[in-house]
N, C-alpha and C. Protein backbone atom coordinates (compact mmCIF):
# COMPACT_ATOMS: atom_id res chain seq x y z
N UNK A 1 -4.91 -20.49 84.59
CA UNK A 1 -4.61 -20.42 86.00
C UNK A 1 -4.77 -19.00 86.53
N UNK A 2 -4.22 -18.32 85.86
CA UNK A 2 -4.25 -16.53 86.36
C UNK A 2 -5.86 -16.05 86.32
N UNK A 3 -7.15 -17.11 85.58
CA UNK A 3 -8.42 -16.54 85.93
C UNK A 3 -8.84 -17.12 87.71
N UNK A 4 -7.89 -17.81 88.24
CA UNK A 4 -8.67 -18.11 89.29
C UNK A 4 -7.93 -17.11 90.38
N UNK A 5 -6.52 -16.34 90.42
CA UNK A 5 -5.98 -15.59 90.93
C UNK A 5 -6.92 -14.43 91.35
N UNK A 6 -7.30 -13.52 90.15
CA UNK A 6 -8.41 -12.90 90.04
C UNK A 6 -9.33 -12.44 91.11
N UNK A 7 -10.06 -13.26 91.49
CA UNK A 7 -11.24 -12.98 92.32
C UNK A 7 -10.83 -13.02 94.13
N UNK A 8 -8.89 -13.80 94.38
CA UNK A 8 -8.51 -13.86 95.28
C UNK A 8 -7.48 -12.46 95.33
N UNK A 9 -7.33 -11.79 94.71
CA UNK A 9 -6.75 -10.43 94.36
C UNK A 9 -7.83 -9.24 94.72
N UNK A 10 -8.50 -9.43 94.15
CA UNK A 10 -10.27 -8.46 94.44
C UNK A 10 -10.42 -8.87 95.96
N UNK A 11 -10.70 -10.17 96.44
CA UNK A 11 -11.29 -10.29 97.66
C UNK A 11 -10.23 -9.64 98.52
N UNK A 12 -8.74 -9.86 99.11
CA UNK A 12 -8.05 -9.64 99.46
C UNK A 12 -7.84 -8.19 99.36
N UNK A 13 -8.10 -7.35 98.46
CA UNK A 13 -7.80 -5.59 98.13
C UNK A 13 -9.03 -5.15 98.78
N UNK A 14 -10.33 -5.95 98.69
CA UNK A 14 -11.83 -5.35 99.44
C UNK A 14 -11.29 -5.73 101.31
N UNK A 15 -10.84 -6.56 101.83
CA UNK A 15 -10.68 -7.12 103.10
C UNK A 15 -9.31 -6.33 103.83
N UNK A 16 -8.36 -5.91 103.14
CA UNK A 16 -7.31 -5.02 103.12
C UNK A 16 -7.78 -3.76 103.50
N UNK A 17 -8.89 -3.13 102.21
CA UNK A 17 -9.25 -1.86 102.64
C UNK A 17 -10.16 -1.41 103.87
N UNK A 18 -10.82 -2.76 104.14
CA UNK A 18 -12.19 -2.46 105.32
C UNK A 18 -11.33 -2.17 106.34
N UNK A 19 -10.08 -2.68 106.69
CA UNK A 19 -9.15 -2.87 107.64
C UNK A 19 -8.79 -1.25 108.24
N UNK A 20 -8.86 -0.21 107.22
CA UNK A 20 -8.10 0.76 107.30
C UNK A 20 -9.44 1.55 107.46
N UNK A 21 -10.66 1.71 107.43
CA UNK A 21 -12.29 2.04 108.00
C UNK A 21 -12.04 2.21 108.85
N UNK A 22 -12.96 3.56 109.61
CA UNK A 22 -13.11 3.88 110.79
C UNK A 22 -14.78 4.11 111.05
N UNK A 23 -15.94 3.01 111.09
CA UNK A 23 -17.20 3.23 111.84
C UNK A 23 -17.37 4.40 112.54
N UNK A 24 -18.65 4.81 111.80
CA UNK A 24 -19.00 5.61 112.44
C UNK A 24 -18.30 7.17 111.93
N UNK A 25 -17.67 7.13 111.05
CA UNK A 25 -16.61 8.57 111.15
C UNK A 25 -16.30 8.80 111.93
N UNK A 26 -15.48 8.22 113.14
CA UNK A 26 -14.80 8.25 113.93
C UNK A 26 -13.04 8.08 113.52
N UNK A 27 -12.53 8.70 113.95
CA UNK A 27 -11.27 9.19 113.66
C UNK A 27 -10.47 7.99 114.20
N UNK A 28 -9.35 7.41 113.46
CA UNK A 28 -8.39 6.85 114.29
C UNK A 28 -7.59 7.31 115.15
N UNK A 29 -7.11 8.70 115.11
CA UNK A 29 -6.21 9.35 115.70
C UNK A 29 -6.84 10.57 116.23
N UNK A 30 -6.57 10.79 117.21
CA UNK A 30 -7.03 12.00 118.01
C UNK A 30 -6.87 13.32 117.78
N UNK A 31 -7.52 14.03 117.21
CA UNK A 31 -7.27 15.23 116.72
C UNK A 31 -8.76 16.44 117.16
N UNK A 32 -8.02 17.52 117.06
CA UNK A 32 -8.73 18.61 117.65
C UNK A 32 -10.19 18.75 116.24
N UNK A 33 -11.57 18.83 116.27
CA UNK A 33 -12.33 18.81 115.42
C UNK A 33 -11.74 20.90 114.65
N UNK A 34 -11.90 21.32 115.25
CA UNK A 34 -11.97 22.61 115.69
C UNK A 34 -10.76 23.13 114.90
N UNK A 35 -9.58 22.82 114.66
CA UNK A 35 -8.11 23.09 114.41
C UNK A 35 -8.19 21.87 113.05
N UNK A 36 -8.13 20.97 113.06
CA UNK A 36 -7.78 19.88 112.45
C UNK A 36 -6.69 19.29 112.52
N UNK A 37 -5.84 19.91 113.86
CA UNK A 37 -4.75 19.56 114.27
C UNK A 37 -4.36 18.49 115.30
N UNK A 38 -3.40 17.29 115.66
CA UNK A 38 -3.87 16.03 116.19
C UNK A 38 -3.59 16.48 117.89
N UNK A 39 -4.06 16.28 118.63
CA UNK A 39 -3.86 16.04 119.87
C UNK A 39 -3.70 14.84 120.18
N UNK A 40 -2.32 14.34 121.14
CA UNK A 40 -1.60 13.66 120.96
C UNK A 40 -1.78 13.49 122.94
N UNK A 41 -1.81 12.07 123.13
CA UNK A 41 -1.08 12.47 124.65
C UNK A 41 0.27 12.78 125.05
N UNK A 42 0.74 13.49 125.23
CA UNK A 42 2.05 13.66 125.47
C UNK A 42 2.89 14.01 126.42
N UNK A 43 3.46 13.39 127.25
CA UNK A 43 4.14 13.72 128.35
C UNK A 43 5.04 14.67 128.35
N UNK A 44 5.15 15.32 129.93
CA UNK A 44 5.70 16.62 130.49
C UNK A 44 6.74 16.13 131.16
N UNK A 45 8.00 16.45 131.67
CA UNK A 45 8.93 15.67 131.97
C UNK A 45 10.24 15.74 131.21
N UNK A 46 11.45 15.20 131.44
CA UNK A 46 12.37 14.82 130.69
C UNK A 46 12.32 13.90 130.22
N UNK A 47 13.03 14.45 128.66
CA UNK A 47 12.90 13.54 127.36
C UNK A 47 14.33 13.34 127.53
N UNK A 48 15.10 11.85 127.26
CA UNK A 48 16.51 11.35 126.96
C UNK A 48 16.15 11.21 124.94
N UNK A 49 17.59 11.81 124.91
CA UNK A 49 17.11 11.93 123.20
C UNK A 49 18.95 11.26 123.30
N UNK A 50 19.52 11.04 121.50
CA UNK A 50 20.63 10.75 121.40
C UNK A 50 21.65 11.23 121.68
N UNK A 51 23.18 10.85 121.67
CA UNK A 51 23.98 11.32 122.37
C UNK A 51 23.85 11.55 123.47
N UNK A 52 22.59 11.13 124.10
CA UNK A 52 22.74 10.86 126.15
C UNK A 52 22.36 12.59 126.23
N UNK A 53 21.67 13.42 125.43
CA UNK A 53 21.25 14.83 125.55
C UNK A 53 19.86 14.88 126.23
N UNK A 54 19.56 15.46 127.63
CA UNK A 54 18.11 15.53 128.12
C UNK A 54 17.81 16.90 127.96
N UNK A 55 16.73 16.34 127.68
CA UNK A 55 15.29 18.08 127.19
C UNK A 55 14.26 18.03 128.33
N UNK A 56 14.14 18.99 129.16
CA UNK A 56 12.96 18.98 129.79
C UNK A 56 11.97 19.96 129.71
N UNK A 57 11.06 19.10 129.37
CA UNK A 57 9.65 19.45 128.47
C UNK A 57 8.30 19.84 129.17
N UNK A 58 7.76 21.43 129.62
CA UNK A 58 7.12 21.04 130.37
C UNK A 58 5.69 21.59 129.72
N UNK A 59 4.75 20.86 129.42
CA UNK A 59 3.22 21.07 128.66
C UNK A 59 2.56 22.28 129.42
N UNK A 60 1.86 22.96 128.67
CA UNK A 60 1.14 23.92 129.01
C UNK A 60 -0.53 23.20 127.84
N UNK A 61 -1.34 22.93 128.98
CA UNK A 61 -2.81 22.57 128.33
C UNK A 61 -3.50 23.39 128.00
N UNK A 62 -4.59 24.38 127.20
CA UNK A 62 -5.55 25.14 127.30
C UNK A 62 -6.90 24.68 126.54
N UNK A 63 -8.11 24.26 127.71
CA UNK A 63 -9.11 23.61 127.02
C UNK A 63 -8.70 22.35 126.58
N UNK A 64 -7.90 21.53 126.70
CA UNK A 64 -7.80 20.40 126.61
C UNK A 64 -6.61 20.31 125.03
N UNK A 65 -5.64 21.12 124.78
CA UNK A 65 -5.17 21.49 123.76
C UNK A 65 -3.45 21.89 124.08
N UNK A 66 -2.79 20.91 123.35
CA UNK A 66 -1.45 21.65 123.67
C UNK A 66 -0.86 22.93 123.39
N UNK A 67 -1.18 23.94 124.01
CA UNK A 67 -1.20 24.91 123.24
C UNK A 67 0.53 26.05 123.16
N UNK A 68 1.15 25.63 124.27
CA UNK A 68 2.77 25.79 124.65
C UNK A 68 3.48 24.81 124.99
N UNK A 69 4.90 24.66 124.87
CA UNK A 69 5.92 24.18 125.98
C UNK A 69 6.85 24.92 126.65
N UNK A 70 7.25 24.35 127.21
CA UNK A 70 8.97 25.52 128.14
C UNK A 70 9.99 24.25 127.69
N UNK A 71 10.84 24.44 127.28
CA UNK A 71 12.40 23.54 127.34
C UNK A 71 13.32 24.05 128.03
N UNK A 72 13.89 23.11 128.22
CA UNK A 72 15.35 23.68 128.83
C UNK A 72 16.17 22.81 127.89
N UNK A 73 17.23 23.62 127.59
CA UNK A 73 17.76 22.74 126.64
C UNK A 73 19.29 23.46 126.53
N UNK A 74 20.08 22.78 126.31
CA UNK A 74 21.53 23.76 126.38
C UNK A 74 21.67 24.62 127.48
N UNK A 75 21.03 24.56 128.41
CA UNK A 75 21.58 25.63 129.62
C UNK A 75 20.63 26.71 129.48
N UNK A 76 19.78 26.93 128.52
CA UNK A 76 18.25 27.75 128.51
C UNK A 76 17.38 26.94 128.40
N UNK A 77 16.51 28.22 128.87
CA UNK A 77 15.00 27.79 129.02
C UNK A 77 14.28 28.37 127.78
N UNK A 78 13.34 28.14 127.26
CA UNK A 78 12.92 28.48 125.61
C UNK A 78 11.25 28.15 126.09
N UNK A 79 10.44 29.46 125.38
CA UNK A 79 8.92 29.00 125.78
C UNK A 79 8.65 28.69 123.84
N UNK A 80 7.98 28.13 123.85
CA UNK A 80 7.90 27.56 122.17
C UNK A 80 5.96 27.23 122.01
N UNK A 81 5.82 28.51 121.21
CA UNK A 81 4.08 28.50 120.76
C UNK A 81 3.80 27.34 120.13
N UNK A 82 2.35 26.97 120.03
CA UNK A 82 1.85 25.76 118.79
C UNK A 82 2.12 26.68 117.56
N UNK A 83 2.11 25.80 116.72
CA UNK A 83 2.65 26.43 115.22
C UNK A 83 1.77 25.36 114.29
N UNK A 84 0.93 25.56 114.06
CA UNK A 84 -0.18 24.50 113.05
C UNK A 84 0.97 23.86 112.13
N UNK A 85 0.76 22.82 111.84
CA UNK A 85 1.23 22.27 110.54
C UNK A 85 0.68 21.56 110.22
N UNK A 86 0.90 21.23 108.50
CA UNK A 86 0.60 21.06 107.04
C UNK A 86 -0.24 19.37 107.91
N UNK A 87 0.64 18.43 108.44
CA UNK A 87 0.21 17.24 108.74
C UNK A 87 -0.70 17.53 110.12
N UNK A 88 -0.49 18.10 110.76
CA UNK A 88 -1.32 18.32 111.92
C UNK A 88 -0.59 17.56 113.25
N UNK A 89 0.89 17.19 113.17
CA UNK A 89 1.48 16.98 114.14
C UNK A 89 1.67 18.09 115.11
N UNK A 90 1.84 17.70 116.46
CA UNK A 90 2.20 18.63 117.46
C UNK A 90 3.56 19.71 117.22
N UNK A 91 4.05 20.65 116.67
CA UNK A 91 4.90 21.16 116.53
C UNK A 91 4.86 22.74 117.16
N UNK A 92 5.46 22.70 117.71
CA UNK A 92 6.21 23.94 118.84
C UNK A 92 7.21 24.49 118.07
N UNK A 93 7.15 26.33 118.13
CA UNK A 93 7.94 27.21 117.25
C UNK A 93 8.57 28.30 118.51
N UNK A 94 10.07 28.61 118.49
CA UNK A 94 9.77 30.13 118.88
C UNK A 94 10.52 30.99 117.97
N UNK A 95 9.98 31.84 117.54
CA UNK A 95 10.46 32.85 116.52
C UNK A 95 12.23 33.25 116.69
N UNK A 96 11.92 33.52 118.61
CA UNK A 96 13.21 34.64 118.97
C UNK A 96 14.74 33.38 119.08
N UNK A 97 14.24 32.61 119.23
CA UNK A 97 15.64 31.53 119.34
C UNK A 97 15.76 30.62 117.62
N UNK A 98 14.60 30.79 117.20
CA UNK A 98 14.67 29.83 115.99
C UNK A 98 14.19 28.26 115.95
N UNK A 99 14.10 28.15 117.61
CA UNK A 99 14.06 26.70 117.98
C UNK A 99 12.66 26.26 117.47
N UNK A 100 12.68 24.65 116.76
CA UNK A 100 11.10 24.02 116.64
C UNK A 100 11.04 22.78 117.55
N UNK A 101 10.16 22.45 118.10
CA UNK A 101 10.16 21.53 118.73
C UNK A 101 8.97 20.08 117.96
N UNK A 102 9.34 19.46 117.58
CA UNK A 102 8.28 18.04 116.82
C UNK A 102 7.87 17.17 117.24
N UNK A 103 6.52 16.51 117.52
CA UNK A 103 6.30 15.51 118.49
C UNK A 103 5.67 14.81 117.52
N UNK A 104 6.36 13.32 117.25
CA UNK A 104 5.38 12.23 116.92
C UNK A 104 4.63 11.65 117.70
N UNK A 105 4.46 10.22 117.02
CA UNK A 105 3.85 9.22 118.34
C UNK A 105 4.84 8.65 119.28
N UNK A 106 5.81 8.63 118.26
CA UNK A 106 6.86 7.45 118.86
C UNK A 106 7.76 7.95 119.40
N UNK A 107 7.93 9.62 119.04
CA UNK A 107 9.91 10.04 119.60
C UNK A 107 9.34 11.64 119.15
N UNK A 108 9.87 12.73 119.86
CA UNK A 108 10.04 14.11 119.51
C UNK A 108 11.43 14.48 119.20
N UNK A 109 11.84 15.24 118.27
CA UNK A 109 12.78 16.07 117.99
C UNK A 109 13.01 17.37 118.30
N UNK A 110 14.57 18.16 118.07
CA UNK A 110 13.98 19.63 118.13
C UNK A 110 14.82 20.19 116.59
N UNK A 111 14.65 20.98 116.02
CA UNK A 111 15.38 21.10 114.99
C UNK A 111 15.66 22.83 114.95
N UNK A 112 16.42 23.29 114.00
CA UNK A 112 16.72 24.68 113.81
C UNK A 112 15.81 24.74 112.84
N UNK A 113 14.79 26.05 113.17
CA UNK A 113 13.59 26.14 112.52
C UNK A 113 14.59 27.18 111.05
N UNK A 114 15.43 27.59 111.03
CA UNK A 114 15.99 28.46 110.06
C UNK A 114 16.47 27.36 109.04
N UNK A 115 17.56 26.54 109.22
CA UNK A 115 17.95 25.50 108.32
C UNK A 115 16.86 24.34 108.35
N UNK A 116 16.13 23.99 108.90
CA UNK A 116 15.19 22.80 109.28
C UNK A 116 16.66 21.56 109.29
N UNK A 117 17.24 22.09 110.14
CA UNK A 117 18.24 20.73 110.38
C UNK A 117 17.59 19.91 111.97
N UNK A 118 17.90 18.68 111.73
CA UNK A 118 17.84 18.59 113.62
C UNK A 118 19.18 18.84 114.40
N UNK A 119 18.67 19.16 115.50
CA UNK A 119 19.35 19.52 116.76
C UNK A 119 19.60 18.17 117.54
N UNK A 120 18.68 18.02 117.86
CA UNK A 120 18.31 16.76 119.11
C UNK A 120 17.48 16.19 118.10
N UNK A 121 17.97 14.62 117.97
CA UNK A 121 16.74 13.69 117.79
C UNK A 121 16.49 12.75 118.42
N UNK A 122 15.57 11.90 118.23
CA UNK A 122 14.98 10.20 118.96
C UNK A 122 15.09 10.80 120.64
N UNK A 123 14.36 11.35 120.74
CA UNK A 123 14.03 12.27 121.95
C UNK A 123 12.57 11.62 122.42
N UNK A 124 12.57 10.43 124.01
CA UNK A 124 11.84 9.88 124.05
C UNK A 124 11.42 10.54 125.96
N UNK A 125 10.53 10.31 126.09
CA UNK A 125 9.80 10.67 127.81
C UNK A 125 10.52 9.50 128.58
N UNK A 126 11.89 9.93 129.58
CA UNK A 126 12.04 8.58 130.70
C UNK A 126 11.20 8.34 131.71
């Protein structure tokens, strides 16, 4: 019985993988060729994150590239550089406060760039 499993194991692992192909070398996810870093659409605006805490987030574009933000956050305002990272998510640094700012797809955070604890999380655009 386990020889007829076989060839439905193979077919299923070949039909699985085509799934995850991108034609053409075309990228699934949007990312800068140039950087290798993802560009993301991401809204400017206030973010409601947990504990009912709002961040307002305002994008700075250059060339089509997120290249700053401004927060306000706790009663300051914080300008926060791009900071490349390892995965190529959107992540915002500023040296002089410590603050990082993290943008997925789904939710941004901000964390203490010294402990890498979070600050604010599940931080979404209302």
């Amino acid at each position: 019985m386990t020889h007829y499993l076989w060839p439905v194991i193979v077919a299923s692992s070949l039909v699985l993988s085509a799934c995850g192909t991108v034609p053409n070398g075309e990228s699934k996810t949007p990312s800068s060729s140039r950087t290798g870093q993802l560009e993301l659409a991401l809204a400017s605006g206030t973010y409601r994150c947990e504990q009912n805490v709002r961040i307002q987030v305002r994008r700075e574009l250059l060339a089509g590239v997120n290249s700053r933000i401004d927060i306000d956050w706790n009663g300051n305002s914080h300008r926060l550089e791009r900071d490349p990272s390892y995965s190529g998510l959107p992540r915002f640094a500023d040296a002089a406060s410590g603050l990082v700012w993290i943008d997925l797809p789904w939710k941004s955070l901000l964390l203490d760039g010294k402990t890498n604890k979070p600050l604010v999380n599940e931080c979404r655009p209302t």
